[in-house]
N, C-alpha and C. Protein backbone atom coordinates (compact mmCIF):
# COMPACT_ATOMS: atom_id res chain seq x y z
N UNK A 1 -4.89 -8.35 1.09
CA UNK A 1 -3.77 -8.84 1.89
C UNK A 1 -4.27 -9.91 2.85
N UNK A 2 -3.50 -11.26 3.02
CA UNK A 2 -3.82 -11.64 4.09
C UNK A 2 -3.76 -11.53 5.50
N UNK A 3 -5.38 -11.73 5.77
CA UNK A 3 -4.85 -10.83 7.70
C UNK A 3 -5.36 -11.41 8.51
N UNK A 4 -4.38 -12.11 8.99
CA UNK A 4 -4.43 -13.02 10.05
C UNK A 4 -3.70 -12.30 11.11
N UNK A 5 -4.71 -12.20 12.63
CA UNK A 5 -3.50 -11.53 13.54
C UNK A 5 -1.65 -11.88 14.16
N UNK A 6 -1.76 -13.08 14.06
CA UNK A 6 -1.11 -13.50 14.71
C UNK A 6 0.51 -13.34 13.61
N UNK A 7 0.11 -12.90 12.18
CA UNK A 7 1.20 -12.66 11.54
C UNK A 7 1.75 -11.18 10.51
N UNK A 8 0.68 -10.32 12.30
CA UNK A 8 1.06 -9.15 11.96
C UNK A 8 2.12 -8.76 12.82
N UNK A 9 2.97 -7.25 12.49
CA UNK A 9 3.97 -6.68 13.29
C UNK A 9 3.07 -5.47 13.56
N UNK A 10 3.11 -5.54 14.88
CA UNK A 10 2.85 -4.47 15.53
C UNK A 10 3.59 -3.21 16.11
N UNK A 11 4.88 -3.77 16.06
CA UNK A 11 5.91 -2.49 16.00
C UNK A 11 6.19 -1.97 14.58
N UNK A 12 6.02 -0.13 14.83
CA UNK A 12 6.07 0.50 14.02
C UNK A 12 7.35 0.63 13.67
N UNK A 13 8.17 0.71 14.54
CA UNK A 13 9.48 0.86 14.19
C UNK A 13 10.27 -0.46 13.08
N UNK A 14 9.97 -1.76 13.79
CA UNK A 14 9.95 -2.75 12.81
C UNK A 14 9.58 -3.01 11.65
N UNK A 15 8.16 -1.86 10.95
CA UNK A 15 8.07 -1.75 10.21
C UNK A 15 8.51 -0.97 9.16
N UNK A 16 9.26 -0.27 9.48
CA UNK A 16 9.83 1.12 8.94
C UNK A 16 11.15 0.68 8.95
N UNK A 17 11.77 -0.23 9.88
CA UNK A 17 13.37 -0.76 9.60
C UNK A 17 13.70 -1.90 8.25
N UNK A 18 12.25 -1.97 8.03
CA UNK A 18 11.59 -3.29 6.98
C UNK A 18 11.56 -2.32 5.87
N UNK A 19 10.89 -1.47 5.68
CA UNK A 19 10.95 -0.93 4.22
C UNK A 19 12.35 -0.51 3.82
N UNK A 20 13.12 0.08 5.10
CA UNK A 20 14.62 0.54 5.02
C UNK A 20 14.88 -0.22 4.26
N UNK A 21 14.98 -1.67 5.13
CA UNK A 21 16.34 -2.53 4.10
C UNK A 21 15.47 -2.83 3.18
N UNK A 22 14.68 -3.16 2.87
CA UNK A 22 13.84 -3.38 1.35
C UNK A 22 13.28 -2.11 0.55
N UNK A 23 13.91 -1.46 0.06
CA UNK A 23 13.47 -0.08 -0.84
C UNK A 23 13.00 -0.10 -2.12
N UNK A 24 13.34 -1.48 -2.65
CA UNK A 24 12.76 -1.96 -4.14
C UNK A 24 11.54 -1.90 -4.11
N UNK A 25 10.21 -1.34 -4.30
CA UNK A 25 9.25 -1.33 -4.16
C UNK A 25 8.65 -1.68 -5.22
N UNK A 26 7.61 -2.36 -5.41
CA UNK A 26 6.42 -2.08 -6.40
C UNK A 26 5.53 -1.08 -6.45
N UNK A 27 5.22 -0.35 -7.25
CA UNK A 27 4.53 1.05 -6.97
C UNK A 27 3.45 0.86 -8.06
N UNK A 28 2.09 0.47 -7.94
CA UNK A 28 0.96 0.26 -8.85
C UNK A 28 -0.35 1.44 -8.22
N UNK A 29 -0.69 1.34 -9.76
CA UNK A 29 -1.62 2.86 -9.92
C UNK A 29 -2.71 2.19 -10.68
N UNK A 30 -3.54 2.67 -11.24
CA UNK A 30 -4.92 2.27 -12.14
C UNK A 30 -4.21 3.01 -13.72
N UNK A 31 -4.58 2.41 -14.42
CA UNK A 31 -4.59 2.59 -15.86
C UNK A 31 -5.75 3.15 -16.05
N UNK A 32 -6.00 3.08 -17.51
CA UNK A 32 -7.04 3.30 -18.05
C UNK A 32 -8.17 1.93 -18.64
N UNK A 33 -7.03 0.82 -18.36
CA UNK A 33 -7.89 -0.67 -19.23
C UNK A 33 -7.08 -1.45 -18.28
N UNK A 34 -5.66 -1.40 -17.26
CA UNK A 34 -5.60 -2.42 -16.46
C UNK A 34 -4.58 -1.59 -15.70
N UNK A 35 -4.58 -2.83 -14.34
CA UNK A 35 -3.14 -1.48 -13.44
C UNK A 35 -1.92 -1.57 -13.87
N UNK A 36 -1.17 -0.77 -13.79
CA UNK A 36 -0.08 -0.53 -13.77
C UNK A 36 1.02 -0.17 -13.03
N UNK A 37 2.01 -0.88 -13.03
CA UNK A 37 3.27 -0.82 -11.91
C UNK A 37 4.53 -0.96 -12.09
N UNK A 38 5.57 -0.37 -11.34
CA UNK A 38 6.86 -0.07 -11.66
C UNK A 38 7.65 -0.55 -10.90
N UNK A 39 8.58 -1.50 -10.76
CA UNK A 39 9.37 -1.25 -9.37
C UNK A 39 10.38 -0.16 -9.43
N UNK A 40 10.41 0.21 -8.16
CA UNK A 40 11.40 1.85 -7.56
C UNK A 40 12.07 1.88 -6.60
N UNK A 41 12.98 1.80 -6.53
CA UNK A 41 13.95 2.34 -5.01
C UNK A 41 13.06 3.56 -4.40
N UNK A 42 12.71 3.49 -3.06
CA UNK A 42 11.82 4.33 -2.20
C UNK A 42 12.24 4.76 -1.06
N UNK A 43 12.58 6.16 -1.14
CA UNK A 43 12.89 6.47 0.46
C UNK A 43 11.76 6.81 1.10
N UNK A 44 12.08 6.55 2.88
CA UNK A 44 11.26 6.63 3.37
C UNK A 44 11.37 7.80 4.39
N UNK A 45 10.27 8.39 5.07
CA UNK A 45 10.62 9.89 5.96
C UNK A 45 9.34 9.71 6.94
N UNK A 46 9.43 9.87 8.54
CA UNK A 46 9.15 10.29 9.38
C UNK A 46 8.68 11.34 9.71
N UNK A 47 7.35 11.95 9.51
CA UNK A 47 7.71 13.65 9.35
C UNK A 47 7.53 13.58 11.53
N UNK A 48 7.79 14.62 12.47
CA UNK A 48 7.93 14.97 13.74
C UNK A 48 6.19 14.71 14.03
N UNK A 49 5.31 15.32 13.09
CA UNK A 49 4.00 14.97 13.50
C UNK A 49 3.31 13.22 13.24
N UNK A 50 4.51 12.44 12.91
CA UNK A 50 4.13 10.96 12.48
C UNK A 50 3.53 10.53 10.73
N UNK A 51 3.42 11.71 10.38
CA UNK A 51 3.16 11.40 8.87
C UNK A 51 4.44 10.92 8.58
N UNK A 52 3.64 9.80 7.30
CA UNK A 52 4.69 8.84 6.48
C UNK A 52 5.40 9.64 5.20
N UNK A 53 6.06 9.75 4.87
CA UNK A 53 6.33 9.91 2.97
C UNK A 53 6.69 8.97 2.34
N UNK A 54 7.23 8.70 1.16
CA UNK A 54 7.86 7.83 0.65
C UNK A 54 8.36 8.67 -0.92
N UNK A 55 9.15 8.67 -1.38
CA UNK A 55 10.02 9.64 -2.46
C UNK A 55 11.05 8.97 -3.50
N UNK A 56 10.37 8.57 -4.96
CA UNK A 56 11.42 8.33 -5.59
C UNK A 56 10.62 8.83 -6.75
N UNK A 57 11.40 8.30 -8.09
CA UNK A 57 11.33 9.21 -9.24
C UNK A 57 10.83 8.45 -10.35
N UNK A 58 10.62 8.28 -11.87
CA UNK A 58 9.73 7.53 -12.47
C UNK A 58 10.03 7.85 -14.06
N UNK A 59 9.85 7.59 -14.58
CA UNK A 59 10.12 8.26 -16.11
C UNK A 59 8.82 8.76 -16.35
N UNK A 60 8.98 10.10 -17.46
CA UNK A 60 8.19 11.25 -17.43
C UNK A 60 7.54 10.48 -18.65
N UNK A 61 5.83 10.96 -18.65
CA UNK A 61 4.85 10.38 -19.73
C UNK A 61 5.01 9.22 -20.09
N UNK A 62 5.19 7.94 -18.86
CA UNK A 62 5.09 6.36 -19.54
C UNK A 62 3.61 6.43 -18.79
N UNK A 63 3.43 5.28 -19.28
CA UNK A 63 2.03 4.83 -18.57
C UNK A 63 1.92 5.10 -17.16
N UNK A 64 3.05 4.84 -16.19
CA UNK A 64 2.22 5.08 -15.37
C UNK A 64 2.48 6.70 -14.65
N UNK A 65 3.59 7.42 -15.30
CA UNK A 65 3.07 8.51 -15.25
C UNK A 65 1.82 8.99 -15.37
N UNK A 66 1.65 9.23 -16.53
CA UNK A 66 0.15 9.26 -17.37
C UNK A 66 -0.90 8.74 -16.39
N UNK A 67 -0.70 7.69 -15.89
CA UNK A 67 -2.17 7.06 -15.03
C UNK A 67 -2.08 7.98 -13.61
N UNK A 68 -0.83 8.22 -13.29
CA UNK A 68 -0.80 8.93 -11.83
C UNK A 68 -1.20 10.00 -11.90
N UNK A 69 -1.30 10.65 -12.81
CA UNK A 69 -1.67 12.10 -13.35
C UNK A 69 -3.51 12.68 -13.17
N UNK A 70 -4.12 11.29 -13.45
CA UNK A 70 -5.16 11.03 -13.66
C UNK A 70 -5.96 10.42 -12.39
N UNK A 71 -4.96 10.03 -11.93
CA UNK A 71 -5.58 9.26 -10.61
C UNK A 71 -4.46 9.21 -9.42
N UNK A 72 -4.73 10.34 -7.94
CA UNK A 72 -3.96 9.93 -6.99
C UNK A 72 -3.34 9.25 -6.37
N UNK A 73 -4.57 8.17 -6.40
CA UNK A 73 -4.02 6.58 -5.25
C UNK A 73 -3.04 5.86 -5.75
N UNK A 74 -2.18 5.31 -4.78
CA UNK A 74 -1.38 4.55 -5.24
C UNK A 74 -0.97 3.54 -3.66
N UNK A 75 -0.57 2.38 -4.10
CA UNK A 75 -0.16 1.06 -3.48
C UNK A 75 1.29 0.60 -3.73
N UNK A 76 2.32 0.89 -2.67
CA UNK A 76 3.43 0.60 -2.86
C UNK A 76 4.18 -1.08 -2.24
N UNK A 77 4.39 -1.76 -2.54
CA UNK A 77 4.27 -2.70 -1.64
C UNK A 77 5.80 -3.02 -1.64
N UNK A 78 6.36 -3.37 -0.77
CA UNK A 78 7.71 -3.43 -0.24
C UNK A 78 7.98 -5.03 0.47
N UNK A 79 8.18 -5.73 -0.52
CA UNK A 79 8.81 -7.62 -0.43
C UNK A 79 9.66 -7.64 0.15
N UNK A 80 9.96 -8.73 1.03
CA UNK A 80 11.53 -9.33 2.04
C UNK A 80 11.57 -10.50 1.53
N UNK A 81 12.69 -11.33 2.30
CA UNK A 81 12.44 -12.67 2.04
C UNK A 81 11.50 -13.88 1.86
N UNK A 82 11.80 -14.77 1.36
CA UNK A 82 10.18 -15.61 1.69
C UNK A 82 11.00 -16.95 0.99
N UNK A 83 10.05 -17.96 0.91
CA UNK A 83 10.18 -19.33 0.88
C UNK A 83 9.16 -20.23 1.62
N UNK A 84 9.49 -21.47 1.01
CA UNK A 84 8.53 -22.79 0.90
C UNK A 84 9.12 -23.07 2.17
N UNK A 85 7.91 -23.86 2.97
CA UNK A 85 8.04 -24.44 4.31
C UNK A 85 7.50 -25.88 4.14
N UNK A 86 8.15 -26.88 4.36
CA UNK A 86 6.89 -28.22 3.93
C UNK A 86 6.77 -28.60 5.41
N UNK A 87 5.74 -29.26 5.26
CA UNK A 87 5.05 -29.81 6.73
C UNK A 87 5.67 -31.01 7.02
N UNK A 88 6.28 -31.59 5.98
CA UNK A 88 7.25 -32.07 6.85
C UNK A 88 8.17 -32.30 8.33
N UNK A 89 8.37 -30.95 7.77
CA UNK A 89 9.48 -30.26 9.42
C UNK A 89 8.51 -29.92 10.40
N UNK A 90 7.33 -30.30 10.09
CA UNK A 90 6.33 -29.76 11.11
C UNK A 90 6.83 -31.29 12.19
N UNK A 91 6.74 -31.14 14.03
CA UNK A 91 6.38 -31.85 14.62
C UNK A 91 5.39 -32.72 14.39
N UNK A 92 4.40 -32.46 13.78
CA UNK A 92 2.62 -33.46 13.73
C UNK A 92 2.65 -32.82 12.01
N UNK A 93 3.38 -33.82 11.06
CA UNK A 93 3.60 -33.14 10.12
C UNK A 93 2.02 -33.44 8.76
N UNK A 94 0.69 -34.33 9.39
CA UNK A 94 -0.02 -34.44 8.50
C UNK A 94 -0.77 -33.14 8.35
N UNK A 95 -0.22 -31.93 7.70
CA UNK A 95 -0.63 -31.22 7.82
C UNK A 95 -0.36 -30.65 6.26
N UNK A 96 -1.01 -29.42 6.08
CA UNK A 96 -0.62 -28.54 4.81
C UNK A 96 0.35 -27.42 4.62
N UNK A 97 1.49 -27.84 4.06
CA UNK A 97 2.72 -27.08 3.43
C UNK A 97 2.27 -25.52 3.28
N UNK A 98 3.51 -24.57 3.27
CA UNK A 98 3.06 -23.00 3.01
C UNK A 98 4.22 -22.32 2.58
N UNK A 99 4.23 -21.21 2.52
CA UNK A 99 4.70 -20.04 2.40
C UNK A 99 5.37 -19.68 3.40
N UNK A 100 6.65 -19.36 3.71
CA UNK A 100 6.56 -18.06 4.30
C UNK A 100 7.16 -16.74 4.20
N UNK A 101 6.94 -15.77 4.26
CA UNK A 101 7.04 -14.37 3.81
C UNK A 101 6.72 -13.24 4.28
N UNK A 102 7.51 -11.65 3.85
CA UNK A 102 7.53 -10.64 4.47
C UNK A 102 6.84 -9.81 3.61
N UNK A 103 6.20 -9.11 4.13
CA UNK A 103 5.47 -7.55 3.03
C UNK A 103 4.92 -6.02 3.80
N UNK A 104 5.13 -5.49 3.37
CA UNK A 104 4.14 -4.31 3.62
C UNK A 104 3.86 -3.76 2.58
N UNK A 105 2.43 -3.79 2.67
CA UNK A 105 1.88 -2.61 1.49
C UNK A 105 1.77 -1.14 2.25
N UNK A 106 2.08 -0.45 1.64
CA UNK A 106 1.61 1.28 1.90
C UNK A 106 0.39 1.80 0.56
N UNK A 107 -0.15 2.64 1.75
CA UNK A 107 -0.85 3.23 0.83
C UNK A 107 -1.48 4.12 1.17
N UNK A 108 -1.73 5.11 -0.05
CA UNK A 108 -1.54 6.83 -0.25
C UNK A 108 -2.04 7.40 -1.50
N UNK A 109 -1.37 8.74 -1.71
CA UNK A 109 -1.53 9.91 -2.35
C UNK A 109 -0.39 10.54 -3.17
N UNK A 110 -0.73 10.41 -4.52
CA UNK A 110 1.13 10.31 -5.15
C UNK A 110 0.98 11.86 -5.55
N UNK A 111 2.01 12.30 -5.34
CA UNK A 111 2.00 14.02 -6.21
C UNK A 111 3.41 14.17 -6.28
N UNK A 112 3.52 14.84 -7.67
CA UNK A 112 4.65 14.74 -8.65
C UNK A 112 5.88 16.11 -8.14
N UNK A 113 6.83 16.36 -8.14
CA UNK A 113 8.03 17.47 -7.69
C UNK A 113 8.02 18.17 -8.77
N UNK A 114 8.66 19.39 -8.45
CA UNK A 114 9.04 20.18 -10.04
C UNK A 114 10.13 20.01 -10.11
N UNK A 115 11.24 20.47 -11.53
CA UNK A 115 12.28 20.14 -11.79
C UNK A 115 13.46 20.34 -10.71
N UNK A 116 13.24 21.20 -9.76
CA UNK A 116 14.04 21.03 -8.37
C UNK A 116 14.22 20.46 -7.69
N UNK A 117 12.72 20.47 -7.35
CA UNK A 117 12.48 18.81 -6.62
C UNK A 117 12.84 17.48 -7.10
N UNK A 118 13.10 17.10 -8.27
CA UNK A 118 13.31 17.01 -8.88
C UNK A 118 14.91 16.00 -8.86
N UNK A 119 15.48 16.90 -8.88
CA UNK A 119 16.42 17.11 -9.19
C UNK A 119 17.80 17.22 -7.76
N UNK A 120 16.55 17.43 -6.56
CA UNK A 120 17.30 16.98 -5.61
C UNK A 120 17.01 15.50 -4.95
N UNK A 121 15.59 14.99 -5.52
CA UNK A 121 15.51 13.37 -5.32
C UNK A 121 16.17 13.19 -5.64
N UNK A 122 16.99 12.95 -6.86
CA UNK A 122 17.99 11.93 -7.72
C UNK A 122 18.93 12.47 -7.07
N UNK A 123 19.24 13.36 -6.21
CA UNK A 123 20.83 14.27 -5.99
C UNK A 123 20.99 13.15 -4.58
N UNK A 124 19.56 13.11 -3.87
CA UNK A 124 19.71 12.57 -2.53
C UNK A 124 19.93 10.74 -2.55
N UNK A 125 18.81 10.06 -3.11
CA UNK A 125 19.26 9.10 -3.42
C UNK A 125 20.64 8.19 -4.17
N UNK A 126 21.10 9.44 -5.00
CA UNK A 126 22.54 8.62 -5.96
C UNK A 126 23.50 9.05 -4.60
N UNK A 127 23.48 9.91 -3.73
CA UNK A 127 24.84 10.43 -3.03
C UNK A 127 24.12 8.99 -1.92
N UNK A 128 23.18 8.85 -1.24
CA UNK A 128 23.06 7.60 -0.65
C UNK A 128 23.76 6.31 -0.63
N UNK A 129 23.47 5.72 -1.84
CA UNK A 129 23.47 5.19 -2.83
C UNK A 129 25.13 4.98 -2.97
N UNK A 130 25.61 5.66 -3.72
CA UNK A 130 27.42 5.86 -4.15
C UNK A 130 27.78 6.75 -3.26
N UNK A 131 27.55 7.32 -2.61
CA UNK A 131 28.50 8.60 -1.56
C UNK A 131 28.93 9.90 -2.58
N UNK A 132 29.93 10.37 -1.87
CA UNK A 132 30.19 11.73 -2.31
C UNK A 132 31.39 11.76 -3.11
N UNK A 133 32.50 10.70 -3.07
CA UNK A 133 33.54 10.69 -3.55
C UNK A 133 33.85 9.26 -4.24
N UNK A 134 33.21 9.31 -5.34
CA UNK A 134 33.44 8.15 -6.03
C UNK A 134 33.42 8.69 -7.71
N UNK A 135 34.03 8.09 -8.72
CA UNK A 135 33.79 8.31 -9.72
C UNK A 135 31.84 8.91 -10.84
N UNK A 136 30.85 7.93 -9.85
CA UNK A 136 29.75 7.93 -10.18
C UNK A 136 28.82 9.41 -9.49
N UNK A 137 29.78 9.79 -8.54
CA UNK A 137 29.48 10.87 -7.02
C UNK A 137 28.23 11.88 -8.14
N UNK A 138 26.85 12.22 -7.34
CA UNK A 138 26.42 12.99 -8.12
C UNK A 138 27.02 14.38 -8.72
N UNK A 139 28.05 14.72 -7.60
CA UNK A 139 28.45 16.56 -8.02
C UNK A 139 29.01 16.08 -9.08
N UNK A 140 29.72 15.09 -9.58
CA UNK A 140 30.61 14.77 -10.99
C UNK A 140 30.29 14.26 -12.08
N UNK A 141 28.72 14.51 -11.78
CA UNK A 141 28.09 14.32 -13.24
C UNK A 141 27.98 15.65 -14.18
N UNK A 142 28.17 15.81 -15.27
CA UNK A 142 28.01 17.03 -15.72
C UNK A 142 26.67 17.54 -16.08
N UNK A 143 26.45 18.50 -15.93
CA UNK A 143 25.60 19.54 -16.29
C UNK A 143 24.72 19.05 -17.55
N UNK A 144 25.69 19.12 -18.63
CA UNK A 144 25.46 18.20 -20.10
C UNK A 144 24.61 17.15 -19.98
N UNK A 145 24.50 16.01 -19.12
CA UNK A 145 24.05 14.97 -18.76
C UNK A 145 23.13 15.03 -17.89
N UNK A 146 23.15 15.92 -17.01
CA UNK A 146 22.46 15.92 -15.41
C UNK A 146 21.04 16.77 -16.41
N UNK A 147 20.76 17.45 -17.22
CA UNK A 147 19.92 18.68 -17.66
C UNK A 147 18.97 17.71 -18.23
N UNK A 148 19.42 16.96 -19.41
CA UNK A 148 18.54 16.15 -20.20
C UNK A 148 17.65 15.24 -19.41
N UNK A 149 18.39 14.23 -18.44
CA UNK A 149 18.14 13.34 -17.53
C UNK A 149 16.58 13.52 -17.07
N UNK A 150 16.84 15.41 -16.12
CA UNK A 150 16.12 15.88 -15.88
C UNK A 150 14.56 16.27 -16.22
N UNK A 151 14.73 16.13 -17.42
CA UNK A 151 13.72 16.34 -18.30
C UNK A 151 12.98 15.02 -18.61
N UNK A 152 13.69 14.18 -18.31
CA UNK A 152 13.01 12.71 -19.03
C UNK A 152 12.58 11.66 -17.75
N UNK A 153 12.58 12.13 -16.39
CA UNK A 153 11.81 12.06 -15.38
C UNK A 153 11.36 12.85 -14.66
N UNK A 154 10.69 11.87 -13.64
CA UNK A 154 9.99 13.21 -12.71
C UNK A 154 9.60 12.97 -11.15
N UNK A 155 10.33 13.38 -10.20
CA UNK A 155 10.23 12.63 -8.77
C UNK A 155 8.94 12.90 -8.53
N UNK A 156 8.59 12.30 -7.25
CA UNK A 156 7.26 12.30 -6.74
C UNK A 156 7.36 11.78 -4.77
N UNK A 157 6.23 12.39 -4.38
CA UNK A 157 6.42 11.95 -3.32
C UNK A 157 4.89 11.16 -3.30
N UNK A 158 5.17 10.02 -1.97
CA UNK A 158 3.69 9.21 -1.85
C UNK A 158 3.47 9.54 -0.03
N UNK A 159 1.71 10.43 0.42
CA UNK A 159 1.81 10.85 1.58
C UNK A 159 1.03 9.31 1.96
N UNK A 160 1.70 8.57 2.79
CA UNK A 160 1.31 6.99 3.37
C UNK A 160 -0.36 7.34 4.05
N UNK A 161 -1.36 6.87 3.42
CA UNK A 161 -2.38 7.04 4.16
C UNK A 161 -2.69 5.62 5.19
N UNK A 162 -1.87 4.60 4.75
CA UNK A 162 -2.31 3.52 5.17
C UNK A 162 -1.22 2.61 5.57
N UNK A 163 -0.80 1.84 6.70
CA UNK A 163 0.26 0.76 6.25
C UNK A 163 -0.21 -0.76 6.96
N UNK A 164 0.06 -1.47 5.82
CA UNK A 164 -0.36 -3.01 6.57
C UNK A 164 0.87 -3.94 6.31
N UNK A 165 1.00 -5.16 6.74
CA UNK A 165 2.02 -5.60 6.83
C UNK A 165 1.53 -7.59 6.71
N UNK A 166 2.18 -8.63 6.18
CA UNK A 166 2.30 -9.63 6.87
C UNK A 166 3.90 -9.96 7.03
N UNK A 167 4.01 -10.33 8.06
CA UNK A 167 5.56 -11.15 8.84
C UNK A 167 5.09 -12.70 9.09
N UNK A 168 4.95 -13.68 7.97
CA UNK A 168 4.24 -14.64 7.97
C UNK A 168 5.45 -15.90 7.85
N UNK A 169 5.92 -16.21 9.87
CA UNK A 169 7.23 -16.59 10.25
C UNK A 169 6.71 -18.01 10.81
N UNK A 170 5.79 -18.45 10.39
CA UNK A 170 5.16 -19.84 11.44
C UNK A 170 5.02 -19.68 12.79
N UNK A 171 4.57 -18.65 12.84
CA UNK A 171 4.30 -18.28 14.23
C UNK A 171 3.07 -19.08 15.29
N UNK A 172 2.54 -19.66 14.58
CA UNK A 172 1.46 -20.56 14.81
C UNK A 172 1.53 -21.80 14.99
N UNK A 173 3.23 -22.18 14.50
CA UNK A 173 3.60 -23.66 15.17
C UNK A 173 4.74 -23.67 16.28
N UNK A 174 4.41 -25.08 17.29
CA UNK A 174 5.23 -25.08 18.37
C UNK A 174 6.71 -24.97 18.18
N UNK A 175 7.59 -24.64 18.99
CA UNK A 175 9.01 -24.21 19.47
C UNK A 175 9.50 -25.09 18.80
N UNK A 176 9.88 -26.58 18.95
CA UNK A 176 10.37 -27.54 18.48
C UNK A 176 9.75 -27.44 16.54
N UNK A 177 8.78 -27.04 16.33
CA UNK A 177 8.37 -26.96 14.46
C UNK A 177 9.56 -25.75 13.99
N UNK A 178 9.16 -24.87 15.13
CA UNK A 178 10.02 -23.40 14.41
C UNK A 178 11.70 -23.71 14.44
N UNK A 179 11.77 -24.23 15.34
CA UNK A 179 13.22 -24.86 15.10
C UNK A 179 14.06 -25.71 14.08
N UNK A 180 12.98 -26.71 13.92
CA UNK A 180 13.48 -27.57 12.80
C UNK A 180 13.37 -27.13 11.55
N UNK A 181 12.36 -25.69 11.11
CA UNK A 181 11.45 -25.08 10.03
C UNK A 181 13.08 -24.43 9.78
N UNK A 182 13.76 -23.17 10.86
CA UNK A 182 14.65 -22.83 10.38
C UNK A 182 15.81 -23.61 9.73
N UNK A 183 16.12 -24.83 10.83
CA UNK A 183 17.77 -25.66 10.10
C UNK A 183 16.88 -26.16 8.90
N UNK A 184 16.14 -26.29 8.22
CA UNK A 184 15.56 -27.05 7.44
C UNK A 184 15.98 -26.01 6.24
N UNK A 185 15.05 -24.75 6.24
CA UNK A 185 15.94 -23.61 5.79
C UNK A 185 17.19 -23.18 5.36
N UNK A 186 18.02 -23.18 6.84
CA UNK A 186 19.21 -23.14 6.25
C UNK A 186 19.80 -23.76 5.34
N UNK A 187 19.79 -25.29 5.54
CA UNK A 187 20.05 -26.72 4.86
C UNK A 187 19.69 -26.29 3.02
N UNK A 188 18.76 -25.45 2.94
CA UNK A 188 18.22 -25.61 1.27
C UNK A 188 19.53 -24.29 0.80
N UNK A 189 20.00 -23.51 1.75
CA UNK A 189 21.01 -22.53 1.15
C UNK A 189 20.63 -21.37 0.23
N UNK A 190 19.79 -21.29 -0.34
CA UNK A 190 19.28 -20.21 -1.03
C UNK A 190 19.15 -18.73 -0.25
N UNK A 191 19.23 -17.57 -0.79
CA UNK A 191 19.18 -16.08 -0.27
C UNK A 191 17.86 -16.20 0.48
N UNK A 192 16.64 -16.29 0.06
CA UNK A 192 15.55 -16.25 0.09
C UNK A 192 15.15 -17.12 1.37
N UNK A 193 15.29 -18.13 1.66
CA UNK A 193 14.96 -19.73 2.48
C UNK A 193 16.05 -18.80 3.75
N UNK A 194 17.50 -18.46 3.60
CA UNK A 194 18.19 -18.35 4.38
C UNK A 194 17.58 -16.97 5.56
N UNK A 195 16.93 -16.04 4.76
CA UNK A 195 16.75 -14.47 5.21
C UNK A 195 15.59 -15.50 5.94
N UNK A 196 14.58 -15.68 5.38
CA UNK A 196 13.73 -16.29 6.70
C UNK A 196 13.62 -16.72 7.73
N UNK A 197 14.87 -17.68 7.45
CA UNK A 197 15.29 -18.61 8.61
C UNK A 197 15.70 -17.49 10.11
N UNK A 198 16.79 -16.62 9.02
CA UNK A 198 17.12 -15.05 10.21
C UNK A 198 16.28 -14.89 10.74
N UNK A 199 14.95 -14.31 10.18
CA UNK A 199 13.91 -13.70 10.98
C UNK A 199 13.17 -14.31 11.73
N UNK A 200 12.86 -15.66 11.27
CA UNK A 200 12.44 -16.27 12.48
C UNK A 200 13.30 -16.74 13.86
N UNK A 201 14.39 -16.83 13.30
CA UNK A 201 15.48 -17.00 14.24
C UNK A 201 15.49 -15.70 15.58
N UNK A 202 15.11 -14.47 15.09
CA UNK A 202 14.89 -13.45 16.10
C UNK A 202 13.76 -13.17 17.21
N UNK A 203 13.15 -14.04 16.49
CA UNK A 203 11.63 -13.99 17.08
C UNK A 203 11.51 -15.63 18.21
N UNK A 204 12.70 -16.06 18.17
CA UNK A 204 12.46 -17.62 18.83
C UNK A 204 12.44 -16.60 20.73
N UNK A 205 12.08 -17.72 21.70
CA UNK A 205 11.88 -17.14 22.93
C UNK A 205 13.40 -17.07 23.35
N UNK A 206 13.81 -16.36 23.94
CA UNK A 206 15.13 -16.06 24.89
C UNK A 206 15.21 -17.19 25.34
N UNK A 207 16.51 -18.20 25.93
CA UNK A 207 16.51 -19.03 26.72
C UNK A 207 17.28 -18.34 28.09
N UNK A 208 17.19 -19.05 29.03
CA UNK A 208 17.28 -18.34 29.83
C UNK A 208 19.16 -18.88 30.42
């Protein structure tokens, strides 16, 4: 990861409101001849003593079942927005163009649920997810359907041994760069260019 201080988050809470809205995770493990990875919707949990979790589900005997089986560790990494910045918009613009972008990797200890467990991941995430009263609602899936399902995955929880982060917002150029960096942003219109622009937009100084 790149680690530069100045484009880390040091609030924990910020970091944990970050995996919230980003739950798509990448979840990579070791193979046997190369790694292997899945993306997963990931919930996340607080335990009262500050331990992390993280909890979603996987299909039963693919590879990277099979590799998790074999090997604990695992690296979940959780993407936000991001986009091209040209130095352009820089104030003193002879400079070199970048990136900018959100991440946290986690990382941990994966161990697998039994069919209960199971079975109330998918119960907790789909009622999340769709709620309680909708056509898709988990109680209105049948039995018939809900049994097999069951069998052909397998939840898991990941205990966070580790979390790092970059929030890599141009934090390193003057007031007047970060300003023009965002309308510059906005101006290109894309999802990606636009979410950045937000976040740096939060981080500009209060005026008074």
């Amino acid at each position: 990861m790149y680690s530069v201080p100045h484009y880390k988050e040091q609030d924990p809470q910020a970091i944990f409101d970050f995996i919230k809205a980003h739950p798509f995770a990448l979840v990579t493990g070791l193979g046997d001849s190369y790694p292997v990875a899945t993306h997963i919707p990931l919930e996340v949990t607080v335990k009262d003593d500050g331990k992390v979790f993280l909890c979603g589900h996987m299909m039963r005997k693919s590879d990277h079942h099979q590799a998790f089986s074999k090997n604990e560790h695992v690296l979940a990494i959780f993407n936000g927005p991001h986009g091209y910045v040209s130095a352009s918009w820089y104030s003193t613009p002879a400079l070199a163009s970048t990136w900018n972008y959100m991440t946290v990797h986690a990382r941990g200890k994966i161990s697998f649920l039994d069919e209960e467990g199971t079975y109330e991941a998918v119960k907790a995430i789909t009622e999340k997810y769709e709620g309680t009263d909708t056509p898709a609602s988990f109680d209105r899936l049948s039995p018939e359907y809900i049994n097999p399902m069951l069998k052909a995955i397998v939840a898991f929880t990941i205990e966070v041994i580790s979390l790092d982060n970059v929030f890599k917002l141009s934090q390193n150029r003057d007031l007047a760069s970060r300003k023009n960096i965002i309308a510059k942003l906005y101006e290109r219109g894309d999802a990606g260019s636009a979410g950045i622009a937000r976040e740096m937009e939060k981080r500009l100084p209060v005026s008074n």
